[in-house]
C-alpha atoms as a PDB file:
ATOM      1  CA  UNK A   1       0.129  93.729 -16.077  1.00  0.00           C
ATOM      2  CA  UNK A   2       3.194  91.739 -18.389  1.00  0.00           C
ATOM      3  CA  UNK A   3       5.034  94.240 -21.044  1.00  0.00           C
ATOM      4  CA  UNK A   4       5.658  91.617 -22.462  1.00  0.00           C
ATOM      5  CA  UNK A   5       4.387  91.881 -26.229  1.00  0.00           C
ATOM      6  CA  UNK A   6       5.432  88.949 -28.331  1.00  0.00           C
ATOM      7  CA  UNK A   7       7.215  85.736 -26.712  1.00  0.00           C
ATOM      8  CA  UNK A   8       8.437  82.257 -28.207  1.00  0.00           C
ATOM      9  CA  UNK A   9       8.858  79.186 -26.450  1.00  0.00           C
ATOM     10  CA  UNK A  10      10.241  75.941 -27.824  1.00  0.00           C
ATOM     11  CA  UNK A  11       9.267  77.414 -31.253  1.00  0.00           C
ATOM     12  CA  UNK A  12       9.953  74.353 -33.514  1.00  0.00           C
ATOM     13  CA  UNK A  13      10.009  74.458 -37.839  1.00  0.00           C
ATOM     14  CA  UNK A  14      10.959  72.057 -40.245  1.00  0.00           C
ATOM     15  CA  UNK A  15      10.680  72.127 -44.018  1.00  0.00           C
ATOM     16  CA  UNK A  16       9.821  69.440 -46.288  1.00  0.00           C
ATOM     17  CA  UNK A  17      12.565  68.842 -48.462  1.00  0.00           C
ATOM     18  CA  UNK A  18      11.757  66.851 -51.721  1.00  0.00           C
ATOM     19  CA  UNK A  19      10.203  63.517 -50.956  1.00  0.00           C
ATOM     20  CA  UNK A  20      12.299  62.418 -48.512  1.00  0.00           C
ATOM     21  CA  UNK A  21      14.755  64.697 -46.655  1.00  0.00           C
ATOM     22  CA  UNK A  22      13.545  67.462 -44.021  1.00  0.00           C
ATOM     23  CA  UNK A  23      15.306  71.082 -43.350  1.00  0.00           C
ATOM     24  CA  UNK A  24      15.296  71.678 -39.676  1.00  0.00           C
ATOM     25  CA  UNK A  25      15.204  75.564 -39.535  1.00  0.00           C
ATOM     26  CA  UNK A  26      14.054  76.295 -35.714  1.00  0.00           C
ATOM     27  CA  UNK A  27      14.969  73.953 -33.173  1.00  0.00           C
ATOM     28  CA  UNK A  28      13.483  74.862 -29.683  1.00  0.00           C
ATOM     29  CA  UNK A  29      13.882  78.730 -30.197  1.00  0.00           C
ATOM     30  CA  UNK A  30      13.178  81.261 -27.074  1.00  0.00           C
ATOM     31  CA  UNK A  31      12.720  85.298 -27.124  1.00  0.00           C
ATOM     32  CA  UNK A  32      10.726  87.498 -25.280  1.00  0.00           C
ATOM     33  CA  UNK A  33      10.220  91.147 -26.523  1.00  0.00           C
ATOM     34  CA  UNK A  34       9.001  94.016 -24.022  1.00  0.00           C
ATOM     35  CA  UNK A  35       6.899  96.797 -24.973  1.00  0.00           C
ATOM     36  CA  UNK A  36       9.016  99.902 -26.026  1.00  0.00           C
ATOM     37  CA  UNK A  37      11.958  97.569 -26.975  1.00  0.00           C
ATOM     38  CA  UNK A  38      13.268  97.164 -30.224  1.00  0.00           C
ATOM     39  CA  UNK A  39      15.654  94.546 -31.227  1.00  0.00           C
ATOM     40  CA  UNK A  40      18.036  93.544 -33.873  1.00  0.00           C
ATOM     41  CA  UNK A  41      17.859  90.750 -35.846  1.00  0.00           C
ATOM     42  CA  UNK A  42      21.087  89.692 -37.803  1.00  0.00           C
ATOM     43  CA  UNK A  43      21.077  86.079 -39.422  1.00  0.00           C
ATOM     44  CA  UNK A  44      22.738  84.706 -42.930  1.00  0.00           C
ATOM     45  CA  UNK A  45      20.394  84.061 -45.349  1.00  0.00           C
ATOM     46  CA  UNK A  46      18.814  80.395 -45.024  1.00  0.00           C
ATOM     47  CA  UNK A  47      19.311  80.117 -41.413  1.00  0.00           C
ATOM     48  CA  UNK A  48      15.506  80.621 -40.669  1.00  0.00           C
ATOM     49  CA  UNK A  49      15.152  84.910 -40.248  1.00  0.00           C
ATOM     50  CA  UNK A  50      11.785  84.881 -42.170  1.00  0.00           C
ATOM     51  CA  UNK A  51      10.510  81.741 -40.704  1.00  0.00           C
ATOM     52  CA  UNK A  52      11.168  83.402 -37.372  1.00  0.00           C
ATOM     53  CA  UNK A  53       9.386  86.814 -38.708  1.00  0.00           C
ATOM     54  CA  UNK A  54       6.834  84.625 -40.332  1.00  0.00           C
ATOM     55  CA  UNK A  55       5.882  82.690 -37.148  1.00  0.00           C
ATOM     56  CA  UNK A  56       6.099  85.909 -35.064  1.00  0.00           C
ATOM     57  CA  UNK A  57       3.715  87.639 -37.010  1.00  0.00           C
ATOM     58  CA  UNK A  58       1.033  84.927 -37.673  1.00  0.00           C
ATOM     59  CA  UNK A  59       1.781  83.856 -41.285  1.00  0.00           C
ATOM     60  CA  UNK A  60       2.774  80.367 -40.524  1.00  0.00           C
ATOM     61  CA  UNK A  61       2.388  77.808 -37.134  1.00  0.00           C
ATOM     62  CA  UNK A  62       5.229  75.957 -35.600  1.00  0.00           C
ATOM     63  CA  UNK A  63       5.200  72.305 -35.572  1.00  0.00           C
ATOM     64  CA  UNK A  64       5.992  72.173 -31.456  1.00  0.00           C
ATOM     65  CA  UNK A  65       5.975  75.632 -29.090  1.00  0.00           C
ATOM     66  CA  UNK A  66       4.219  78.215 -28.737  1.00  0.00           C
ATOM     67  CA  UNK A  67       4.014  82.101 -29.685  1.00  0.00           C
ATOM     68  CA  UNK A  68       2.731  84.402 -27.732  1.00  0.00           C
ATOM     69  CA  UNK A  69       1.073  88.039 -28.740  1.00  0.00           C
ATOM     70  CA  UNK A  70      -0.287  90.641 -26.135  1.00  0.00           C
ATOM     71  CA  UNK A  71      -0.633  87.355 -23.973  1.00  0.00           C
ATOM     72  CA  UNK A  72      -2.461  85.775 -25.846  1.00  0.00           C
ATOM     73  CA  UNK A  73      -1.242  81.924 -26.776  1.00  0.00           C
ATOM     74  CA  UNK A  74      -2.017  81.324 -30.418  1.00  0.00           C
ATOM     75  CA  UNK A  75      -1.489  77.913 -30.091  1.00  0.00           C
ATOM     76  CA  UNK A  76      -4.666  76.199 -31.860  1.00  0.00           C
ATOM     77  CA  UNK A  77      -6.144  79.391 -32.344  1.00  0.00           C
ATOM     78  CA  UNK A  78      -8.560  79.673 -35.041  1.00  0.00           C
ATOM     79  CA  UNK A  79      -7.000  81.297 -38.527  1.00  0.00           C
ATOM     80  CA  UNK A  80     -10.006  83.996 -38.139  1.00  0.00           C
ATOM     81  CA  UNK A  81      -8.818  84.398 -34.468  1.00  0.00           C
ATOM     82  CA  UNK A  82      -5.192  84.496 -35.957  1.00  0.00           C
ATOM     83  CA  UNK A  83      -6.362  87.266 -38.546  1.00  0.00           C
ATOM     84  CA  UNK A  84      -8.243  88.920 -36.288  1.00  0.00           C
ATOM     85  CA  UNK A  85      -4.396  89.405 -33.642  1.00  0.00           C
ATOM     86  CA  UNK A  86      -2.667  89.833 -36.836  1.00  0.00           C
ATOM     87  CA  UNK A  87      -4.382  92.847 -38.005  1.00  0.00           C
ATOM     88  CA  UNK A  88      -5.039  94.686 -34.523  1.00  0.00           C
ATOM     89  CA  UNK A  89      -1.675  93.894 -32.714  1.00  0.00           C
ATOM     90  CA  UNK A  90       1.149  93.418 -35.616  1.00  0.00           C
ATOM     91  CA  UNK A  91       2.420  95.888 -37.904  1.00  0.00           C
ATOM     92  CA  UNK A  92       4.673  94.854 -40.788  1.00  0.00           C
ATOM     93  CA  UNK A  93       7.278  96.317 -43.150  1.00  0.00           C
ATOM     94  CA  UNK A  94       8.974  94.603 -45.641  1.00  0.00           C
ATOM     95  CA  UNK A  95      12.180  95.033 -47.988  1.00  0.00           C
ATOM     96  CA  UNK A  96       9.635  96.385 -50.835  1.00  0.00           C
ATOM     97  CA  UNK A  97       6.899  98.373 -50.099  1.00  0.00           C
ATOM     98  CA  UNK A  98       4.132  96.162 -51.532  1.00  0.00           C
ATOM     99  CA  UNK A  99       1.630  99.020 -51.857  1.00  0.00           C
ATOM    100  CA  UNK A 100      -1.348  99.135 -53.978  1.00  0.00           C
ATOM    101  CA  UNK A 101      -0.600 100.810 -56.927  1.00  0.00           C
ATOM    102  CA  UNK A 102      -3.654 102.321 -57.992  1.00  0.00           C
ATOM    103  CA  UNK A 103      -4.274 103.430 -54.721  1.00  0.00           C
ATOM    104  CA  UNK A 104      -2.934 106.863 -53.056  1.00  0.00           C
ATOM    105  CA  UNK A 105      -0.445 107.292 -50.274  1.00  0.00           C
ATOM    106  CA  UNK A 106      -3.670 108.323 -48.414  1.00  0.00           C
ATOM    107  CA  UNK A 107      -5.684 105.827 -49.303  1.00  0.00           C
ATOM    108  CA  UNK A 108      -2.578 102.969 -49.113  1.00  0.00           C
ATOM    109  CA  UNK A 109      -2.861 104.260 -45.360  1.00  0.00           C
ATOM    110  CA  UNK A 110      -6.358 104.220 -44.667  1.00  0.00           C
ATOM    111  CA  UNK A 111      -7.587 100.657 -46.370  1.00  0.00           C
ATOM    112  CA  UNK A 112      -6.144  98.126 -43.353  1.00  0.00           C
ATOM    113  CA  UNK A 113      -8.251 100.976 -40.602  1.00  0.00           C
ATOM    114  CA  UNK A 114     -11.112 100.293 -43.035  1.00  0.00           C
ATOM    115  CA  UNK A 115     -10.661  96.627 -43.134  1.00  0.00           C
ATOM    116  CA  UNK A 116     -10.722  97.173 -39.443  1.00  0.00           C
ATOM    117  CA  UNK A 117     -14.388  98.642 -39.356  1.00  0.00           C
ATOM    118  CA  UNK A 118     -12.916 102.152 -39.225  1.00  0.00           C
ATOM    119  CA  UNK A 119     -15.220 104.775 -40.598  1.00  0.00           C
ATOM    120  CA  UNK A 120     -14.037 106.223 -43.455  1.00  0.00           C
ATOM    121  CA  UNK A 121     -13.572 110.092 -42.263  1.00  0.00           C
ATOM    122  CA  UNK A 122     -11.686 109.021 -39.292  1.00  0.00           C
ATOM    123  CA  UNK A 123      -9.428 106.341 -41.223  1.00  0.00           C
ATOM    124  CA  UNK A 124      -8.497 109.408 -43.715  1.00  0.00           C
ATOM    125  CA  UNK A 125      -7.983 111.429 -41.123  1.00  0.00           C
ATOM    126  CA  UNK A 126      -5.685 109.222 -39.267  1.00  0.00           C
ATOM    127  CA  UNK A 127      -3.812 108.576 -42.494  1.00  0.00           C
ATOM    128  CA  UNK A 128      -2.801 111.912 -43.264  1.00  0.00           C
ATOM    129  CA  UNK A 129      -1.361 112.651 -39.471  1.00  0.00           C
ATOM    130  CA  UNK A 130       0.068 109.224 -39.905  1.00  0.00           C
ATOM    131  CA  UNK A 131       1.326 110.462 -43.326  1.00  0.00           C
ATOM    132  CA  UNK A 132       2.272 113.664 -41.692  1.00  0.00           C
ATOM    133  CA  UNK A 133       4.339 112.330 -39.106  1.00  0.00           C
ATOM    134  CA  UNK A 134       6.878 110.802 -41.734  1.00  0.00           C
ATOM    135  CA  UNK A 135       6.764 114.231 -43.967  1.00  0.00           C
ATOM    136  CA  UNK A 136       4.524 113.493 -46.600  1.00  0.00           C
ATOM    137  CA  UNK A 137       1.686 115.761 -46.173  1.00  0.00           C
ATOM    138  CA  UNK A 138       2.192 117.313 -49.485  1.00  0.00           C
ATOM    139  CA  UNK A 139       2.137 113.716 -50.887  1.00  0.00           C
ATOM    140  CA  UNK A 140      -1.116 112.382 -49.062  1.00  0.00           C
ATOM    141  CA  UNK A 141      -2.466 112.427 -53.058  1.00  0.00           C
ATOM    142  CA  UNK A 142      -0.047 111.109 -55.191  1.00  0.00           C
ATOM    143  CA  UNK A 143      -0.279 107.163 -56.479  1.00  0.00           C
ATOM    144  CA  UNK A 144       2.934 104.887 -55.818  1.00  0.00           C
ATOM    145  CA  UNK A 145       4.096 105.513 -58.792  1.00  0.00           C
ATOM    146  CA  UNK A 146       4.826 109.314 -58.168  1.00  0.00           C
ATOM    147  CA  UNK A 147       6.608 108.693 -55.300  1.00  0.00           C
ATOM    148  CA  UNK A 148      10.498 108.414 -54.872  1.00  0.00           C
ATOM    149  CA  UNK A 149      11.897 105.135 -53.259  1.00  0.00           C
ATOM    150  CA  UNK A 150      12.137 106.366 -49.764  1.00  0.00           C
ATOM    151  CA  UNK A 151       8.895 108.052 -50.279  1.00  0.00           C
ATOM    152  CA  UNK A 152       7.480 104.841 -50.925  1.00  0.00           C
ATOM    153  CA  UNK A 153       8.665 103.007 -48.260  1.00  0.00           C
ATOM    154  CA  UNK A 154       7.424 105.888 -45.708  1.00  0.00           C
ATOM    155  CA  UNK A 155       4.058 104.700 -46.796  1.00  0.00           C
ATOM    156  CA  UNK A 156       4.187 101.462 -46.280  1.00  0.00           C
ATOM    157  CA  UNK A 157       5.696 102.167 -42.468  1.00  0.00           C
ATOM    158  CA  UNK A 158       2.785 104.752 -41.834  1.00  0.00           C
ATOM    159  CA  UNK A 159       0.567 101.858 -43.712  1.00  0.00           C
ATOM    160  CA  UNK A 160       2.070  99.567 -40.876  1.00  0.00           C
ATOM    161  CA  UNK A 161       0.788 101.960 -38.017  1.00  0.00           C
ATOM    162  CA  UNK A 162      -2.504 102.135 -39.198  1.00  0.00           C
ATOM    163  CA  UNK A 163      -3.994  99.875 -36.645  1.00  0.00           C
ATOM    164  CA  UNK A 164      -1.771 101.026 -33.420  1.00  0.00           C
ATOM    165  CA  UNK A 165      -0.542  97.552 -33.642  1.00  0.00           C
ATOM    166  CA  UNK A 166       1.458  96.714 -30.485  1.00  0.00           C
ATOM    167  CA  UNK A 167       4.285  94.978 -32.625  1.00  0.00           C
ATOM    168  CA  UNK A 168       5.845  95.738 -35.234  1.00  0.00           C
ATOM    169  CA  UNK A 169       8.038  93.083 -37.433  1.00  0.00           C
ATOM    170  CA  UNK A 170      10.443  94.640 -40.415  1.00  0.00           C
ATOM    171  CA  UNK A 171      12.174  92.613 -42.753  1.00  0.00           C
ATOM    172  CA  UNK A 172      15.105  94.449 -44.133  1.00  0.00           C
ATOM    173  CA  UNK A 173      12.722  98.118 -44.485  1.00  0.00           C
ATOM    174  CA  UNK A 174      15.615  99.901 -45.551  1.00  0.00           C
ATOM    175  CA  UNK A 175      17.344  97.090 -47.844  1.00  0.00           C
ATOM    176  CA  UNK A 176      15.988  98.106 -50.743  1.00  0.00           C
ATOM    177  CA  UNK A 177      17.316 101.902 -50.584  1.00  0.00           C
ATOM    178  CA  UNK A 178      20.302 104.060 -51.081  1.00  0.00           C
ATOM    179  CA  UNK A 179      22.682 104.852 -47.998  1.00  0.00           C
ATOM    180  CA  UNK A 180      21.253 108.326 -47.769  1.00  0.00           C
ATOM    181  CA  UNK A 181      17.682 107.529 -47.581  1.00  0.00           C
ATOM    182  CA  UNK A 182      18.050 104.219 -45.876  1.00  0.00           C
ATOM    183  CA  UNK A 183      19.691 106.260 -43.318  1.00  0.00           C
ATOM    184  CA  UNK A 184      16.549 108.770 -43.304  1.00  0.00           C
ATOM    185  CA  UNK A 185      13.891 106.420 -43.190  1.00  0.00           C
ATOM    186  CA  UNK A 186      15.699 104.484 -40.552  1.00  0.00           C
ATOM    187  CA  UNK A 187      15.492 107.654 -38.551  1.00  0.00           C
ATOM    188  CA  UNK A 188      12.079 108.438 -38.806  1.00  0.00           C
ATOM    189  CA  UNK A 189      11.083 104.354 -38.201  1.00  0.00           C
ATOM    190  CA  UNK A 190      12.920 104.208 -34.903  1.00  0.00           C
ATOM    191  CA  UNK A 191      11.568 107.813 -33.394  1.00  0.00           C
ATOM    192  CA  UNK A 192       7.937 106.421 -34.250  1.00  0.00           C
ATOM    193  CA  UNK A 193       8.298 103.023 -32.501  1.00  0.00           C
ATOM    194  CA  UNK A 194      10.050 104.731 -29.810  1.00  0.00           C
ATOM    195  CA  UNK A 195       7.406 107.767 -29.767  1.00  0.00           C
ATOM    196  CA  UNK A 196       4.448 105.555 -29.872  1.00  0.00           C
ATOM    197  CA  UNK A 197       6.432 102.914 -27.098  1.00  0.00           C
ATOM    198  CA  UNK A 198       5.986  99.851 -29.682  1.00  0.00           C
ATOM    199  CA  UNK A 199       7.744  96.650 -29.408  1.00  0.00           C
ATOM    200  CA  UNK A 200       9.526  96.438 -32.536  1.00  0.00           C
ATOM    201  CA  UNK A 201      11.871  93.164 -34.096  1.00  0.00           C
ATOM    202  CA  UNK A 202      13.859  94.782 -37.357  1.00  0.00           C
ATOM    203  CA  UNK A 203      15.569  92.483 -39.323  1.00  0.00           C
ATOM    204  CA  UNK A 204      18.684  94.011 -40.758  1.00  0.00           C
ATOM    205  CA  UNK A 205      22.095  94.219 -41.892  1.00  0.00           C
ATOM    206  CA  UNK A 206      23.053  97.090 -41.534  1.00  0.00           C
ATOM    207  CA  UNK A 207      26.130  97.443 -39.166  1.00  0.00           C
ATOM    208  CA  UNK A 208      25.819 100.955 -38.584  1.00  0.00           C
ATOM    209  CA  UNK A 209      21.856 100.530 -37.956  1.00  0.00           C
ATOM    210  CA  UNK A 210      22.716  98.170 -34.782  1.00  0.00           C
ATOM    211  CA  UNK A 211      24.073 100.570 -32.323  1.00  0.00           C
ATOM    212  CA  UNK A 212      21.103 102.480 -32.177  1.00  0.00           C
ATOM    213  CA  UNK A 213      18.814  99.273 -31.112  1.00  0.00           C
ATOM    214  CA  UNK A 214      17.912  98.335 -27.264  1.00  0.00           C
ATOM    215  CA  UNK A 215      19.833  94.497 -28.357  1.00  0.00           C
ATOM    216  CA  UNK A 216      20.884  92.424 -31.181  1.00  0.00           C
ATOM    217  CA  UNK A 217      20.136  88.805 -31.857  1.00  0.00           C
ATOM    218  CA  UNK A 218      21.127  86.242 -34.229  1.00  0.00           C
ATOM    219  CA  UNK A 219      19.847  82.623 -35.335  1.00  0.00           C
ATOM    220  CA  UNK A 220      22.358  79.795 -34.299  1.00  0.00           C
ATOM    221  CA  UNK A 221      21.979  76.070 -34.256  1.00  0.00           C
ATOM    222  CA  UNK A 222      18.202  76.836 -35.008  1.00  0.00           C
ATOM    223  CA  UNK A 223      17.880  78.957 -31.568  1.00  0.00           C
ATOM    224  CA  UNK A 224      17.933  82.475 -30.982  1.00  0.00           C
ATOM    225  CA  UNK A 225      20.972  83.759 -29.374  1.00  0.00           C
ATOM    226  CA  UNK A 226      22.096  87.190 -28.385  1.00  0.00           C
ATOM    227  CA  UNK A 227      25.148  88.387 -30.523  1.00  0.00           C
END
């Protein structure tokens, strides 16, 4: 059986620009990631970093290719087909935490396993290991608004592992924090992809952060290369 979790092939993207132009963003791109590998992605801004998250995870379709999750081609799939991979195999965390603010940590946790049909015991109860696991036990009750920064963003990663997704896409998680606690949450983000043996694609710039990941790649030309 293939490890391989989430692959691209010819991806192709352009943009509408005005009435007239187009904005070519990818142009034939490639990767293949392997379960229990996590990668670096380092691109300037407006070379196409999101798109490539965005296809990768199901928000958006490419115009020619083809992507890829668990083995599964997506190509003409269905959007509730689409959902349905989306919320069972991907996991995302983003710059900002985006949780629900009048929710609790716990309960921030628990609503995507109850989306999911989970009952509502075991979705609470997976939410508070899951909460556990990044060291906020004592914080399984407080609203977003009680929580630090790097609290918050804990959430949203154990939010993001609700589902025992099989990929996991992150968009800058640590951008949005001080060197200290970037540095923290990093920590805890890489032993649980690496504990859990997730295919992971983290979007970053972070120099220091790259070292520690299994490769690095960056957008060039509208392809992926390896840096």
């Amino acid at each position: 059986m293939s490890d391989v979790v989430l692959r691209l092939s010819g991806v192709k993207k352009t943009y509408q620009s005005g009435e007239d132009g187009s904005l070519p963003i990818l142009q034939g791109a490639d990767f293949t990631l392997h379960a229990g590998e996590l990668v670096a992605l380092v691109a300037p801004s407006g070379t196409g970093k999101s798109t490539l998250l965005h296809l990768a995870g199901l928000l958006d379709t490419p115009d020619e290719g083809t992507v890829e999750i668990c083995g599964q081609n997506t190509h003409g799939m269905a959007d509730a087909g689409r959902t349905a991979l989306r919320r069972d195999q991907i996991g995302f965390v983003y710059q900002f935490h985006h949780l629900l603010a009048e929710f609790t940590a716990q309960e921030n946790v628990m609503l995507p396993q109850m989306i999911a049909g989970v009952r509502k015991a075991e979705a609470r109860s997976k939410a508070q290991d899951l909460l556990g696991l990044f060291g906020l036990s004592h914080r399984v009750k407080h609203l977003p608004g009680k929580l630090s920064g790097g609290e918050q963003q804990r959430v949203a990663i154990a939010r993001a592992f609700a589902n025992n997704p099989a990929l996991l896409l992150a968009d800058e998680p640590t951008g949005n924090l001080d060197v200290r606690t970037a540095d923290g949450v990093f920590d805890e983000l890489l032993a649980a992809v690496r504990g859990k043996g997730l295919a992971a694609l983290v979007a970053t710039h972070n120099e220091e952060l790259l070292a520690r990941m299994d490769r690095v790649i960056t957008l060039q030309d509208g392809l992926i290369v390896s840096r």
